[in-house]
Structure formats: structure tokens, C-alpha cells
PDB file of N, CA and C in Angstrom:
ATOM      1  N   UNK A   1       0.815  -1.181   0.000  1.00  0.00           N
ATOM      2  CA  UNK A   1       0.000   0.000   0.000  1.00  0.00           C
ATOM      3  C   UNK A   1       0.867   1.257   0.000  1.00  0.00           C
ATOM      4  N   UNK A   2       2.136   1.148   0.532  1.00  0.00           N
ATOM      5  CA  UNK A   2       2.986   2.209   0.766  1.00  0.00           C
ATOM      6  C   UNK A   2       3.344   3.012  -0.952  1.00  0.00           C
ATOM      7  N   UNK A   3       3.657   1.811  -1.558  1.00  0.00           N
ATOM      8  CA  UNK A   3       3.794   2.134  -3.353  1.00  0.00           C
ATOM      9  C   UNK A   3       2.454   2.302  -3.767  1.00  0.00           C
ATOM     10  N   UNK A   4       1.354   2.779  -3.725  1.00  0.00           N
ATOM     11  CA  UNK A   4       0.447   3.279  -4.082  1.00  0.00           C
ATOM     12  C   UNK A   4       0.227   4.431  -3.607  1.00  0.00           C
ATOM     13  N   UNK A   5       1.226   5.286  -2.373  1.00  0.00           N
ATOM     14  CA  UNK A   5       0.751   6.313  -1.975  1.00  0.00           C
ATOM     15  C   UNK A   5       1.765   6.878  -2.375  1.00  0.00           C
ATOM     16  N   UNK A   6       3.125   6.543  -2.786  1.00  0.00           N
ATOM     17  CA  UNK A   6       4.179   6.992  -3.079  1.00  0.00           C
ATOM     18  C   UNK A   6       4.055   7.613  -4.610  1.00  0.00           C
ATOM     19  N   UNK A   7       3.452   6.354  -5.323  1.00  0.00           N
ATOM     20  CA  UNK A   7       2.828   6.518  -7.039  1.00  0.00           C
ATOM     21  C   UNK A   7       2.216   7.703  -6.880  1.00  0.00           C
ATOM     22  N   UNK A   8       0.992   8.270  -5.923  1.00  0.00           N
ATOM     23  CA  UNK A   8      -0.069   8.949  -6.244  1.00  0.00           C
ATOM     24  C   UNK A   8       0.671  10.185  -5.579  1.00  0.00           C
ATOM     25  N   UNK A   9       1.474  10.161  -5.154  1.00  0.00           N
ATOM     26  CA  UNK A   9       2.693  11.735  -4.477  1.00  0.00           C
ATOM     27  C   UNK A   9       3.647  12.405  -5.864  1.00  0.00           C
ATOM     28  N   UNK A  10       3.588  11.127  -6.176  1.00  0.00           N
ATOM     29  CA  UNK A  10       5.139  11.297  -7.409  1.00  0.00           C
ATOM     30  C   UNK A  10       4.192  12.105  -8.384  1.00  0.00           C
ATOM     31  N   UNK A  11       2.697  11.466  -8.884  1.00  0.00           N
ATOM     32  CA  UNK A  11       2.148  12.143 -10.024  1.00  0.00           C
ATOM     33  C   UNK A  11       1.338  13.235  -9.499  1.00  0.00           C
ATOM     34  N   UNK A  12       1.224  13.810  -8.148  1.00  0.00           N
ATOM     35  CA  UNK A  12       0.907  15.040  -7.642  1.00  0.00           C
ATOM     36  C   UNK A  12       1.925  16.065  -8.125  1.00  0.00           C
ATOM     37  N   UNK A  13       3.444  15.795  -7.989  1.00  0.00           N
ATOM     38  CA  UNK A  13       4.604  16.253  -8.139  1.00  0.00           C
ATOM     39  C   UNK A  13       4.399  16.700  -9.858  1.00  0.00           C
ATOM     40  N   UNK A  14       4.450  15.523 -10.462  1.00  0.00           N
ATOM     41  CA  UNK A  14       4.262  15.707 -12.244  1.00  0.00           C
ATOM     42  C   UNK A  14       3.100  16.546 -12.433  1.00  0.00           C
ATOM     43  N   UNK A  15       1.616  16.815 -11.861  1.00  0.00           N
ATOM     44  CA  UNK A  15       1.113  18.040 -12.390  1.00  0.00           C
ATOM     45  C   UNK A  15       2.021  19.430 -12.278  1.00  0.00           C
ATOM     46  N   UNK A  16       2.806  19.671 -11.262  1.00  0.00           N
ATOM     47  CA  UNK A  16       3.878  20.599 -11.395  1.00  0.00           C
ATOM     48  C   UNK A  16       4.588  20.866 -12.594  1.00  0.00           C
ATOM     49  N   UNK A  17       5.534  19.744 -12.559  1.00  0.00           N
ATOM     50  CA  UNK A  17       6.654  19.337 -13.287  1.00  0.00           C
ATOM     51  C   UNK A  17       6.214  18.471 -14.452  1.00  0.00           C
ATOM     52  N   UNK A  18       5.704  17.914 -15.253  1.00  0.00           N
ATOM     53  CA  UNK A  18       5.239  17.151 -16.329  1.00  0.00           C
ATOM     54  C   UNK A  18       6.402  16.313 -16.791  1.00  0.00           C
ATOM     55  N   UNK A  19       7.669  17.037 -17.231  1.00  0.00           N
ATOM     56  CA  UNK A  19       8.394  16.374 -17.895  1.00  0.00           C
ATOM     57  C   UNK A  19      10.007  16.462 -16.889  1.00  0.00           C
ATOM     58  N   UNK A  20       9.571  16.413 -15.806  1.00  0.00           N
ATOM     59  CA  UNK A  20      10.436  15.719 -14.634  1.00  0.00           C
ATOM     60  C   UNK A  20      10.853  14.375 -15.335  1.00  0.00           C
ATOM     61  N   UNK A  21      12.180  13.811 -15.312  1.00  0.00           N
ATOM     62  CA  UNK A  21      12.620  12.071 -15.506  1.00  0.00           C
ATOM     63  C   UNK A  21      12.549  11.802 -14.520  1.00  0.00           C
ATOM     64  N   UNK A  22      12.886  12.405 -13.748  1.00  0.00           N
ATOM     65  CA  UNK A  22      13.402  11.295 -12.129  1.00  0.00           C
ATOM     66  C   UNK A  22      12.081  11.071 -11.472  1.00  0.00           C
ATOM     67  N   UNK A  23      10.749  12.088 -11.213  1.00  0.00           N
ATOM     68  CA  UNK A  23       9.556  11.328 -10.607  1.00  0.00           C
ATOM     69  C   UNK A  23       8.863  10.819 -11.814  1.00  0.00           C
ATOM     70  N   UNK A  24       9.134  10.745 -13.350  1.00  0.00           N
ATOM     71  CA  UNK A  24       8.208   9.571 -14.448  1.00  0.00           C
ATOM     72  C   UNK A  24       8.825   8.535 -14.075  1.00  0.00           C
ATOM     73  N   UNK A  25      10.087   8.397 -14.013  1.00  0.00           N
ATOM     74  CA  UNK A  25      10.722   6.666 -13.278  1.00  0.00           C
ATOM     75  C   UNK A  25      10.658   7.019 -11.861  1.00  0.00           C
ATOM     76  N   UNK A  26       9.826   7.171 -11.069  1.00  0.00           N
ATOM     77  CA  UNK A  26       9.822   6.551  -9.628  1.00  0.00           C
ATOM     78  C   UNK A  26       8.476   6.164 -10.085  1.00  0.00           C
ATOM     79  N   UNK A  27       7.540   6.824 -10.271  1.00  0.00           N
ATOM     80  CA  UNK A  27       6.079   6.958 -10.653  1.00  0.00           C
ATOM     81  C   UNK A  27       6.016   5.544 -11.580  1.00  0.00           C
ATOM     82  N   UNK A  28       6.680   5.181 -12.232  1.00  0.00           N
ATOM     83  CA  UNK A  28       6.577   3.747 -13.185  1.00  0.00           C
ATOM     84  C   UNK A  28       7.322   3.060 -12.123  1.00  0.00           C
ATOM     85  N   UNK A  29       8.262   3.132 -11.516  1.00  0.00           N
ATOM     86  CA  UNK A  29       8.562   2.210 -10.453  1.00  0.00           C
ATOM     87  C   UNK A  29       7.342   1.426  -9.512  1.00  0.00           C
ATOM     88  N   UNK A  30       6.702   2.862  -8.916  1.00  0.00           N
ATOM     89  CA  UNK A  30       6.044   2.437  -8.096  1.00  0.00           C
ATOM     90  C   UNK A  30       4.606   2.106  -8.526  1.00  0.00           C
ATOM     91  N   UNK A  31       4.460   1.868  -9.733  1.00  0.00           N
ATOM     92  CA  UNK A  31       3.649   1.390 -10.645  1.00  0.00           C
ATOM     93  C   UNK A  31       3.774   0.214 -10.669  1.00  0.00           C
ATOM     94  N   UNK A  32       4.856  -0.108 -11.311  1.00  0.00           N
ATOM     95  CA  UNK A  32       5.195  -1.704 -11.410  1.00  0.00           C
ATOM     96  C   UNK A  32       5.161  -2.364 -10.047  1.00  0.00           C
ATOM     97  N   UNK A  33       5.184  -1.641  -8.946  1.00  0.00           N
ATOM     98  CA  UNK A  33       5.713  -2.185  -7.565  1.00  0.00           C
ATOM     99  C   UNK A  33       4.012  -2.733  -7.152  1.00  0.00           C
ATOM    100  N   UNK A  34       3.307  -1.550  -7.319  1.00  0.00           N
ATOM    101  CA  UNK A  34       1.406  -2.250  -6.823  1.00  0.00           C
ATOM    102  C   UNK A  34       1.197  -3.239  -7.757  1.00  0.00           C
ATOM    103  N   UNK A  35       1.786  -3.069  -9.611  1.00  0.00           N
ATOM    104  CA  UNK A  35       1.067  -4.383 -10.079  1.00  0.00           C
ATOM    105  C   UNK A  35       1.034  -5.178  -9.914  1.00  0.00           C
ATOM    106  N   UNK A  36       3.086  -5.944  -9.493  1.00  0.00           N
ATOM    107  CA  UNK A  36       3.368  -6.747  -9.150  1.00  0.00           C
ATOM    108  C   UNK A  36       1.989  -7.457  -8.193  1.00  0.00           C
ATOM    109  N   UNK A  37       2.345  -6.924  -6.838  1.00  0.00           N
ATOM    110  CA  UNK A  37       1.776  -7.144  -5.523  1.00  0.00           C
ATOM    111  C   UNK A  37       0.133  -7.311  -5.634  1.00  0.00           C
ATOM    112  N   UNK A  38      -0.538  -6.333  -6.048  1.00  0.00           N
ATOM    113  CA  UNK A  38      -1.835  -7.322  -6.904  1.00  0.00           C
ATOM    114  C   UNK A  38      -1.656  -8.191  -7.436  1.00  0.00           C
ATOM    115  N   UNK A  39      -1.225  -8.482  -8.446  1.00  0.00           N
ATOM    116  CA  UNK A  39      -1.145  -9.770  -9.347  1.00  0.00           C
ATOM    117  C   UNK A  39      -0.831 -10.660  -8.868  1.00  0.00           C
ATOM    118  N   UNK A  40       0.151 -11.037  -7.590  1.00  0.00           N
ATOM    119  CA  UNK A  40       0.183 -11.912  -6.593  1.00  0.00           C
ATOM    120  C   UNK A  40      -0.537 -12.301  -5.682  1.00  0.00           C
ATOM    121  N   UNK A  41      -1.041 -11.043  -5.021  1.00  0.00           N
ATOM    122  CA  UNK A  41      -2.090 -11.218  -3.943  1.00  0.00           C
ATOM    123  C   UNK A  41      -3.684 -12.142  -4.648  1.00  0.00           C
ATOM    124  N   UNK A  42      -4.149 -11.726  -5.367  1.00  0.00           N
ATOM    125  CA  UNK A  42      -5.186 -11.991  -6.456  1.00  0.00           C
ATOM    126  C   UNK A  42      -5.082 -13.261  -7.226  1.00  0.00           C
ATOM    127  N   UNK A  43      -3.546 -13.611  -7.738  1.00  0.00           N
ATOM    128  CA  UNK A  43      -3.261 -14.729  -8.455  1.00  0.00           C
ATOM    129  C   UNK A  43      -3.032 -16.395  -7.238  1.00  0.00           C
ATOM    130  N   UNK A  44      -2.878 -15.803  -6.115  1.00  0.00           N
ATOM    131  CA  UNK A  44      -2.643 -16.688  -5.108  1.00  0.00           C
ATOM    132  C   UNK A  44      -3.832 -17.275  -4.171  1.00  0.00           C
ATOM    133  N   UNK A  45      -5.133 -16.273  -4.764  1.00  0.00           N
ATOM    134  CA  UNK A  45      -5.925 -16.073  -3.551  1.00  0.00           C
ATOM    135  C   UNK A  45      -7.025 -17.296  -3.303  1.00  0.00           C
ATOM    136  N   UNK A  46      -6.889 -17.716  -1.865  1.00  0.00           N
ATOM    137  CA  UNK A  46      -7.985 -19.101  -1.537  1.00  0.00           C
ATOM    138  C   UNK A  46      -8.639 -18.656  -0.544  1.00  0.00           C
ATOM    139  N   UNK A  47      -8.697 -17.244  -0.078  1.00  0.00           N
ATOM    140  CA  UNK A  47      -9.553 -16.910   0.583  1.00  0.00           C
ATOM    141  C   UNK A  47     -10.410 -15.646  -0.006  1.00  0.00           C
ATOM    142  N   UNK A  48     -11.562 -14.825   1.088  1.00  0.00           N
ATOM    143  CA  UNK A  48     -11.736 -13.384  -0.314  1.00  0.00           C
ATOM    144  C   UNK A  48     -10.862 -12.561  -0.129  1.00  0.00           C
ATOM    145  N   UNK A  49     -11.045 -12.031  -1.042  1.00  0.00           N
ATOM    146  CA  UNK A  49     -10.066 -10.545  -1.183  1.00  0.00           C
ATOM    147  C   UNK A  49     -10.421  -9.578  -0.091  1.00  0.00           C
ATOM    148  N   UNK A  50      -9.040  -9.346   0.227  1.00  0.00           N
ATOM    149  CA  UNK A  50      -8.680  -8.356   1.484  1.00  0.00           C
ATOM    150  C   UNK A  50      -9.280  -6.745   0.953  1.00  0.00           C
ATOM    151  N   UNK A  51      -9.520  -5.861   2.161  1.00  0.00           N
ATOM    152  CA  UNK A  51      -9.524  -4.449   1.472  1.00  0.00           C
ATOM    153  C   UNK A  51      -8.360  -3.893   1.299  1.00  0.00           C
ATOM    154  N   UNK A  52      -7.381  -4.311   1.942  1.00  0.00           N
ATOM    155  CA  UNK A  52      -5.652  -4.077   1.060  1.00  0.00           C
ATOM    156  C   UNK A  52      -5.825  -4.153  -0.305  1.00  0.00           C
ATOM    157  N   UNK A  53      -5.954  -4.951  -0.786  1.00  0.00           N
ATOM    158  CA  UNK A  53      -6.203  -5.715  -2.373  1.00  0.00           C
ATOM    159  C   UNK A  53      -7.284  -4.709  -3.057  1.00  0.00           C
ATOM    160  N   UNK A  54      -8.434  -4.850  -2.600  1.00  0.00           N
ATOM    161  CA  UNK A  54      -9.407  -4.220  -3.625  1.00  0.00           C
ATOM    162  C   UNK A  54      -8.352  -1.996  -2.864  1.00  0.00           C
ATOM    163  N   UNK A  55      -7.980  -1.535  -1.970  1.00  0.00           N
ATOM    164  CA  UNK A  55      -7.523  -0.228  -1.896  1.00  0.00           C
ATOM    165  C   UNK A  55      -6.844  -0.379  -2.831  1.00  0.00           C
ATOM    166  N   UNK A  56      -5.184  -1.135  -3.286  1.00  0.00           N
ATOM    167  CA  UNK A  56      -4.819  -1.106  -3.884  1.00  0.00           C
ATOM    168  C   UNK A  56      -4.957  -1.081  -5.809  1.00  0.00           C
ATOM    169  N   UNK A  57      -6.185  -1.961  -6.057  1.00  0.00           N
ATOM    170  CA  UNK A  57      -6.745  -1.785  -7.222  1.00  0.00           C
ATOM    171  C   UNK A  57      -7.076  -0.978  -7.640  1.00  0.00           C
ATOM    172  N   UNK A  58      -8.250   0.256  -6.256  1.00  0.00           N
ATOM    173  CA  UNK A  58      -8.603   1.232  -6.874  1.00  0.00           C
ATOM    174  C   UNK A  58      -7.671   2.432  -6.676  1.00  0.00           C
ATOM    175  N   UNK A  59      -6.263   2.512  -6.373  1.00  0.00           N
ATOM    176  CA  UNK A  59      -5.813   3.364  -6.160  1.00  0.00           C
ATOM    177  C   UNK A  59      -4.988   3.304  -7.752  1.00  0.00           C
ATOM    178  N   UNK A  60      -4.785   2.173  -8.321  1.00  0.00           N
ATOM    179  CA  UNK A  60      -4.057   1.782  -9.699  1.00  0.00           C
ATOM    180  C   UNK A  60      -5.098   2.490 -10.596  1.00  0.00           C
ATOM    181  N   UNK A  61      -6.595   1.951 -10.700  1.00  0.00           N
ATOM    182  CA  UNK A  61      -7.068   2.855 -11.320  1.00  0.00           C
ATOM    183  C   UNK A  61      -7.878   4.706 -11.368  1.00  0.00           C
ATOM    184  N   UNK A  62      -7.464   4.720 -10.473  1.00  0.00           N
ATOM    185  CA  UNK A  62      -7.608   6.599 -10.450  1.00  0.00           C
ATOM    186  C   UNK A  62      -6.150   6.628 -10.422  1.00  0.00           C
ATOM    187  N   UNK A  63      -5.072   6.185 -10.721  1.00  0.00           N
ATOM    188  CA  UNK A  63      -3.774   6.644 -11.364  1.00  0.00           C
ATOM    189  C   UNK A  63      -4.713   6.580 -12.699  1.00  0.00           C
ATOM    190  N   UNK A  64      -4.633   5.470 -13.436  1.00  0.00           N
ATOM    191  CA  UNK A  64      -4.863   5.383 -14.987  1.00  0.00           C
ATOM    192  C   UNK A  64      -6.214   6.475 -15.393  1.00  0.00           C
ATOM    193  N   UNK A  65      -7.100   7.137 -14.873  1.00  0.00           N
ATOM    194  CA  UNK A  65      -7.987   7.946 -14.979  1.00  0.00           C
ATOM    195  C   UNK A  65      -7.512   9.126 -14.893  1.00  0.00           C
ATOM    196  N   UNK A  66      -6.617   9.228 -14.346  1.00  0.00           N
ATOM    197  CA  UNK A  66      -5.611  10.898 -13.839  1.00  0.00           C
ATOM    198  C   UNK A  66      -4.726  10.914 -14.729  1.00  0.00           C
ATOM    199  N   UNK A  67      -4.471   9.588 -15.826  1.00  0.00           N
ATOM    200  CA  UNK A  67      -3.136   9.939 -16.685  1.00  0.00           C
ATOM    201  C   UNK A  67      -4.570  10.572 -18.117  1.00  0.00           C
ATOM    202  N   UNK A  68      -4.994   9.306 -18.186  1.00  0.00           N
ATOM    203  CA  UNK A  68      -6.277   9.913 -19.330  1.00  0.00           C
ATOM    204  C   UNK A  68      -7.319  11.296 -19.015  1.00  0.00           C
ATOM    205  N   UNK A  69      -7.432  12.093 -17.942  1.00  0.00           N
ATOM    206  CA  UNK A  69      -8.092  12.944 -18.098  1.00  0.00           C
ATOM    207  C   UNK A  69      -7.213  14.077 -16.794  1.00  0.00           C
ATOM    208  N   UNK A  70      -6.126  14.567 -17.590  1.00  0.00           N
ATOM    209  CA  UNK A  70      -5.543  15.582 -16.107  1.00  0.00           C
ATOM    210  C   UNK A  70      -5.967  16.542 -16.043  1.00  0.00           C
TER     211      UNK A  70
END
């Protein structure tokens, strides 16, 4: 959950800065870091889904809604 709040700081930062490199690669870092960790949590799962799991999902998609409509 920590890389989902870090993701959603970094692209607070990029409405500033847009064409910053160093927070577009933390921001894809910590992108790749929630997909991972969903895709595990979800791909493993024999019990229901935690609200860790579904926070994390919806925090991935209001990233992808904030890249398509800033």
C-alpha cells in the first residue's frame, strides 16, 4: 500500500513538473511495484479478497484515470 501512496505523491509532483525524468521513473517504479503485488495477492488467492487488495486496485485505477483525463 505504501507504493500506491508513493505513485499517487510522485504524479501530484508531475502536475507541477510534467516532464520531470526522475519522478516519471519513480512513478513507473512504483507502478510496477502495486502491479506486481496485486497480481500476486489476487493470483494466489484461496480466501476473499482483502480491502488491502481491492484499496490497492482502486488506487491503480484513479492513477490510470488521472493519466487519461488531467
Amino acid at each position: 500500500m505504501v507504493a500506491a501512496v508513493l505513485l499517487s505523491t510522485c504524479r501530484y509532483i508531475l502536475r507541477d513538473r510534467p516532464d520531470d525524468p526522475i519522478f516519471t521513473r519513480m512513478a513507473l517504479q512504483y507502478k510496477q511495484i502495486c502491479l506486481g503485488t496485486l497480481r500476486r495477492e489476487v493470483g494466489g488467492i484461496s480466501s476473499p479478497v482483502t480491502v488491502i487488495t481491492v484499496a490497492k486496485a482502486l488506487a491503480l485505477a484513479v492513477d490510470d484515470v488521472r493519466l487519461l483525463h488531467p
